[in-house]
Protein backbone atom coordinates (compact mmCIF):
# COMPACT_ATOMS: atom_id res chain seq x y z
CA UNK A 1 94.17 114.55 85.39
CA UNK A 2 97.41 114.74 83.26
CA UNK A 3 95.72 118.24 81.62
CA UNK A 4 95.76 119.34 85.33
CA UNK A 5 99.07 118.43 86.08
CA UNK A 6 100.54 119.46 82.56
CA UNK A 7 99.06 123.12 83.15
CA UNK A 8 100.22 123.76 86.44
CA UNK A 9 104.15 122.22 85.70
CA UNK A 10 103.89 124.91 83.29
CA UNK A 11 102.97 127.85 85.52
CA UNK A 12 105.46 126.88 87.53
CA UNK A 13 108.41 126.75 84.68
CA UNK A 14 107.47 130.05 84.03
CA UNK A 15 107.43 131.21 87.36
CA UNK A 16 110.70 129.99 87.58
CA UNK A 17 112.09 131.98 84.55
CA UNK A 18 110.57 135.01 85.70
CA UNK A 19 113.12 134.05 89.49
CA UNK A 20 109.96 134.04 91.54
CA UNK A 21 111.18 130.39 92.83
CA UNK A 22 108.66 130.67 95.93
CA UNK A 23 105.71 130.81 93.56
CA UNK A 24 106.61 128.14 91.27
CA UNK A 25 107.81 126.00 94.18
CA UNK A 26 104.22 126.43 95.71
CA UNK A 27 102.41 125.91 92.28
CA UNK A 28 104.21 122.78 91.91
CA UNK A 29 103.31 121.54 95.13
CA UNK A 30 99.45 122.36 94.17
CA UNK A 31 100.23 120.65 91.23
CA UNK A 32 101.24 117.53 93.06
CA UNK A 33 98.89 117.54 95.81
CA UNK A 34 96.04 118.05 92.96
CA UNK A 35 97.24 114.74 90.63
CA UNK A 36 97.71 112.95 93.34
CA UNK A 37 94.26 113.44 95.35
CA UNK A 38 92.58 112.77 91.79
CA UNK A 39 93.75 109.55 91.83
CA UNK A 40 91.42 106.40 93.08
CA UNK A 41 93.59 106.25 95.83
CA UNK A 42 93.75 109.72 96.52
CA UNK A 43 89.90 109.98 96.33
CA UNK A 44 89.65 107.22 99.33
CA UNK A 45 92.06 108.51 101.22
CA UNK A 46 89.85 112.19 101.28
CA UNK A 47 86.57 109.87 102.09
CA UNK A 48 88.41 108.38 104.52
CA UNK A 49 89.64 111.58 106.36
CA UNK A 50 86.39 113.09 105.53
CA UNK A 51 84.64 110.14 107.82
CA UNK A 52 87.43 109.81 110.65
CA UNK A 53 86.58 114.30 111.21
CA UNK A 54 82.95 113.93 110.99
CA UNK A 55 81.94 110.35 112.11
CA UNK A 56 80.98 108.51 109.21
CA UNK A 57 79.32 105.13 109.32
């Protein structure tokens, strides 16, 4: 999870040097989004999405 994280702050630093600032906002965002949902709390929170759009049990 921190791997993930680590990589994609980095893509976004250089994005940023290279003044591409809407990339390398977005990638960060990803980046986010991405440790966050891989989180325990993060994975119940998609189950729990997952059964309130599709009826789960």
């Amino acid at each position: 999870m921190s791997l993930l994280g680590l990589g994609l702050a980095i893509a976004a630093i250089v994005l940023a040097f290279k003044r591409d600032f809407r990339e390398a906002a977005a990638v960060f965002a990803v980046g986010v989004v991405a440790v966050l949902l891989a989180t325990p709390a993060g994975l119940n929170l998609l189950r729990d999405t997952v059964g309130s759009v599709f009826g789960g049990r």
